[in-house]
Protein backbone atom coordinates (compact mmCIF):
# COMPACT_ATOMS: atom_id res chain seq x y z
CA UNK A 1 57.21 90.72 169.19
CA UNK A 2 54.89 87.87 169.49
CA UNK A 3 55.95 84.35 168.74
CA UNK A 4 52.09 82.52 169.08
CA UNK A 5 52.84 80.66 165.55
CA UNK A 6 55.04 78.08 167.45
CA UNK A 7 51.56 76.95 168.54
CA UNK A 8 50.27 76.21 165.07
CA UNK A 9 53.63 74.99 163.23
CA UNK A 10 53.41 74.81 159.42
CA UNK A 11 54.97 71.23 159.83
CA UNK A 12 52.11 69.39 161.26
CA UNK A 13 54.16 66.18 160.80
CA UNK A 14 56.49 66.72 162.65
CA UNK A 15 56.82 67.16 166.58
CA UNK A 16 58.61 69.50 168.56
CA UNK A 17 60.06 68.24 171.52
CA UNK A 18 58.99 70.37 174.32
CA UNK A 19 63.19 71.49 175.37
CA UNK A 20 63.88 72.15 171.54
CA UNK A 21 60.31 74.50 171.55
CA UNK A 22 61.78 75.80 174.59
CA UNK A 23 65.58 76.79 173.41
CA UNK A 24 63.86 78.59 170.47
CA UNK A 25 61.81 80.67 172.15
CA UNK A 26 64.67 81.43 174.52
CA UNK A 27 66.56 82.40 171.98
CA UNK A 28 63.76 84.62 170.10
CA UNK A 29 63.60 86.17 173.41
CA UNK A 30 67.09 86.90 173.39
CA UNK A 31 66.59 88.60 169.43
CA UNK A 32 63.86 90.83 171.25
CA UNK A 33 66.30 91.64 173.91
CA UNK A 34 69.46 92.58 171.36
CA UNK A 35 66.54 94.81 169.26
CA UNK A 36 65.59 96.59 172.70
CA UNK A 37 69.08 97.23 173.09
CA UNK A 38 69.86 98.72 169.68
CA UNK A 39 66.80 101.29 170.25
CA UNK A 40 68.05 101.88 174.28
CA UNK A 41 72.10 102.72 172.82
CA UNK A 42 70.48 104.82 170.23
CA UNK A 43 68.82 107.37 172.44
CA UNK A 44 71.59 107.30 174.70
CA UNK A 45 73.40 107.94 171.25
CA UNK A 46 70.84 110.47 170.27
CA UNK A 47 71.63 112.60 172.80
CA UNK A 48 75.43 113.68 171.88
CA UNK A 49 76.05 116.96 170.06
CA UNK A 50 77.21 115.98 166.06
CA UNK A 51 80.45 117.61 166.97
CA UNK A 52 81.22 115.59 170.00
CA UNK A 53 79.58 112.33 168.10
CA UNK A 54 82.28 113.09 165.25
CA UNK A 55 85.10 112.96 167.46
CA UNK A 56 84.19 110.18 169.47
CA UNK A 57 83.45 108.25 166.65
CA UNK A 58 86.67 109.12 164.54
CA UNK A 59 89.12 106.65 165.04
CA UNK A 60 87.17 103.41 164.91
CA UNK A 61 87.10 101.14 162.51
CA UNK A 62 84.59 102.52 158.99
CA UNK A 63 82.30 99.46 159.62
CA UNK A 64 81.89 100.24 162.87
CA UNK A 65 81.49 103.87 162.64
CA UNK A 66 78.62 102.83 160.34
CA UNK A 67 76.97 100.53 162.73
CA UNK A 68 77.15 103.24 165.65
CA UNK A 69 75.72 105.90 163.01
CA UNK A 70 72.73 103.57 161.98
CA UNK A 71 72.06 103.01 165.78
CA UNK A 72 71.79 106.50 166.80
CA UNK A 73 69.11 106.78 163.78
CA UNK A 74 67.38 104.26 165.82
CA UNK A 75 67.62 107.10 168.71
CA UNK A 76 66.74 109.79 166.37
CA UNK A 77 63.36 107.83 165.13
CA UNK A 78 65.07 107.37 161.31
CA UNK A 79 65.25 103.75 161.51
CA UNK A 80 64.33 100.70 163.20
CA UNK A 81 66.26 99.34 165.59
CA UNK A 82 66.22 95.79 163.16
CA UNK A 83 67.55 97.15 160.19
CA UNK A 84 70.96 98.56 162.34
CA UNK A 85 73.09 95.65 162.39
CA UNK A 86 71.84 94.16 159.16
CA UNK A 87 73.28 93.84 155.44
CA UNK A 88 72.74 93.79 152.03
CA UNK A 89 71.28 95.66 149.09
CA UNK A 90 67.77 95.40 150.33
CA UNK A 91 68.52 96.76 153.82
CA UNK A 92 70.13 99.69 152.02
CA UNK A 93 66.95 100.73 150.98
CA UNK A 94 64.86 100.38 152.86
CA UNK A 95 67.45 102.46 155.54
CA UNK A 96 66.40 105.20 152.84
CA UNK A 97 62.42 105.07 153.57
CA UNK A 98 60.49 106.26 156.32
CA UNK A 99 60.16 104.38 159.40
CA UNK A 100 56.66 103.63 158.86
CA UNK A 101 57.92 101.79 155.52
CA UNK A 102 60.54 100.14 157.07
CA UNK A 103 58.34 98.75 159.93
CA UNK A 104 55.65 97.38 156.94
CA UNK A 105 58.08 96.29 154.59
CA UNK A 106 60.33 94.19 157.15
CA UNK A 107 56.98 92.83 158.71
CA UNK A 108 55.62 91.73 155.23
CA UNK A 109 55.91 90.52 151.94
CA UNK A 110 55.45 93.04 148.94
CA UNK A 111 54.32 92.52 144.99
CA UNK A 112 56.53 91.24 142.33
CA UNK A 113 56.67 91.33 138.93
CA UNK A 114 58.28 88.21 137.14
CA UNK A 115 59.57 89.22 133.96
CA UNK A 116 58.80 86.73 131.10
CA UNK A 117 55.32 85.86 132.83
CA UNK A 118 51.95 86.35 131.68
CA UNK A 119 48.80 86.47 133.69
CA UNK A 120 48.95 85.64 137.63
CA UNK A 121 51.45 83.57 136.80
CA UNK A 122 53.89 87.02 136.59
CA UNK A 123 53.13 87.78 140.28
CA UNK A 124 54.58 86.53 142.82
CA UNK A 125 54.85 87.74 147.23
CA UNK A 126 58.43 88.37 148.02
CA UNK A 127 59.59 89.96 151.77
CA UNK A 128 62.60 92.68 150.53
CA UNK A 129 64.93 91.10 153.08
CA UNK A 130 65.00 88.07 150.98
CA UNK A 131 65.30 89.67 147.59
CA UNK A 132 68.29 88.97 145.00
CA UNK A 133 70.08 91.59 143.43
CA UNK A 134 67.31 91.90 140.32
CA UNK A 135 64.65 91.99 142.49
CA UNK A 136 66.08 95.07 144.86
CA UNK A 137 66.45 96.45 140.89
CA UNK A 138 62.89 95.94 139.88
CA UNK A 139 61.45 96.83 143.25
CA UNK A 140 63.08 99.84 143.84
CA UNK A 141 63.52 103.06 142.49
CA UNK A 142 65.49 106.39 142.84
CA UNK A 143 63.79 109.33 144.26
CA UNK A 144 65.76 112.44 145.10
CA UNK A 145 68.47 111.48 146.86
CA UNK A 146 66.60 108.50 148.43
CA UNK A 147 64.47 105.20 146.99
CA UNK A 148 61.17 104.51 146.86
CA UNK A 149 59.44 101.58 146.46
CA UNK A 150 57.79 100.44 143.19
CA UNK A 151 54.38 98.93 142.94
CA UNK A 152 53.63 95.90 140.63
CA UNK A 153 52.73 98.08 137.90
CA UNK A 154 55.69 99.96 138.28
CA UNK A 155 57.90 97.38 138.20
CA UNK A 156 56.23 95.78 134.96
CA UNK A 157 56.51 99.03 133.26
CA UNK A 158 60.46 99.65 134.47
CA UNK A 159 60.84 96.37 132.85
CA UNK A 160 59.74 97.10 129.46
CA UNK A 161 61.35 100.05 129.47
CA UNK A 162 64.76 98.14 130.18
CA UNK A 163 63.66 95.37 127.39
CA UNK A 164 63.31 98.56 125.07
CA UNK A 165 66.17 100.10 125.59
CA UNK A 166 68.69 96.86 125.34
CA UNK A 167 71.13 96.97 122.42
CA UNK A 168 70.44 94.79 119.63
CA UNK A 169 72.17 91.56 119.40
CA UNK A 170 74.45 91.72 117.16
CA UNK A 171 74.21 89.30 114.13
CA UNK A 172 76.74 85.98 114.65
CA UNK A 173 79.19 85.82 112.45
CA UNK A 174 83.28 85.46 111.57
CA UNK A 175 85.25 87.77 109.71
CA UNK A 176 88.36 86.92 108.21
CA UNK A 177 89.43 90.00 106.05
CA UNK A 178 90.67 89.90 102.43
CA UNK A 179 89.75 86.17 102.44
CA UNK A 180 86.04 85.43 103.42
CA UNK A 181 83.38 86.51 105.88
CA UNK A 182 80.51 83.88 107.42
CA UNK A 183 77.02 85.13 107.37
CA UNK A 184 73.91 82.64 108.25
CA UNK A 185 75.61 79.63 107.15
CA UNK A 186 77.12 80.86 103.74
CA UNK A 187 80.46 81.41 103.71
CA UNK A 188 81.50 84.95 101.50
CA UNK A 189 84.57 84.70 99.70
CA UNK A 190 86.53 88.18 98.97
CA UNK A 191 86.77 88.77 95.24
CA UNK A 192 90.54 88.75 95.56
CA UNK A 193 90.86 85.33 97.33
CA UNK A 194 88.44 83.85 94.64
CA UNK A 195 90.49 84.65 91.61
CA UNK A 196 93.76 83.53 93.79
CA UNK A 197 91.85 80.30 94.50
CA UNK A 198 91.20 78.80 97.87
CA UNK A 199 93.81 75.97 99.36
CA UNK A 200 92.75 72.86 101.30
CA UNK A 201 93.82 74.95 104.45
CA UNK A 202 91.46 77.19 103.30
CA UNK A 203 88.32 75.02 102.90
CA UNK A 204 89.24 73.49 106.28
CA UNK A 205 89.45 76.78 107.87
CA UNK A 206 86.07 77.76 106.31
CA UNK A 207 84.53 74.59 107.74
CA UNK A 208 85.55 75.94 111.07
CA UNK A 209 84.19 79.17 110.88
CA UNK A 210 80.60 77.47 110.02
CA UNK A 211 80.71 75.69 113.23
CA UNK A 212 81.41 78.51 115.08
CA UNK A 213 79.08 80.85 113.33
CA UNK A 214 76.39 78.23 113.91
């Protein structure tokens, strides 16, 4: 991994002490060790028979037998050694897709559609580690047993499809049976109720029931 953009800084205000440049690359440098390590315990991983793996594995903890089975994917060239020890909807994904994909997609940013957008101003870059729960939605998409990932025009097509399919809203209103019902700012009185004749209570009630309908 190459960390050259520390050179050219997006901040050009602001000035990096030379010890504080220094910790951060020692500490990237650190990252690129605990990656190296991931992909070293993963062939060493690799190399266990699944029934041995099974029992060796069987009486730790579920999170951790899920860390130790993502790392010997790392050994078995399924996954990269970054996407091990992380979390999230996203990373669930993009576990799912070929290593190829997953090297591309964690490197760089993808397409988006932005629903209620028009023109350039509906597309947007967007790296799937950073995407909300929507997003992973509109970017992704079931294949088999596995996901793939949608292209723009994909995604702006799954969208109208979900817009199309949406219940309709229902109309507002407030029901009061055998007295009245509130429709669109008119109140209905029940035929009953009107020749009984409506009480003070009643009007006030009916006042209420506009405010809420409205």
């Amino acid at each position: 991994m190459k960390h050259d953009y520390l050179q050219a800084a997006g901040r050009p205000d602001m000035t990096i002490p030379a010890d504080v440049k220094e910790r951060f690359r020692a500490g990237l440098r650190l990252l690129d060790a605990a990656a190296a390590n991931v992909a070293e315990a993963g062939n060493l991983f690799a190399g266990i028979p699944d029934e041995i793996w099974s029992g060796l594995i069987a009486e730790a903890p579920p999170p951790m037998r899920r860390t130790l089975g993502y790392v010997r994917s790392v050994g078995e060239g399924k996954m990269i050694p970054q996407l091990a020890t992380a979390a999230g909807e996203a990373i669930v994904r993009l576990r799912a897709l070929p290593v190829a994909d997953q090297q591309r997609l964690w490197a760089n940013p993808v397409e988006m559609f932005a629903p209620g957008r028009i023109g350039r101003h509906a597309k947007y870059m967007r790296f799937v580690t950073e995407m909300d729960g929507d997003e992973v939605k509109r970017a992704f998409a079931r294949e088999g047993t596995g996901w793939k990932l949608r292209s723009y025009d994909e995604q702006r097509a799954w969208v109208a499809e979900q817009e199309a399919v949406k219940e309709p809203q229902k109309p507002k209103g407030v029901d009061r049976p055998g007295r009245w019902a509130v429709r669109g700012g008119k109140v209905i009185v029940a035929p009953a109720k009107a020749s009984a004749g409506l009480t003070r209570r009643d009007l006030e009630m009916m006042l209420r029931d506009l405010e809420e309908e409205a």
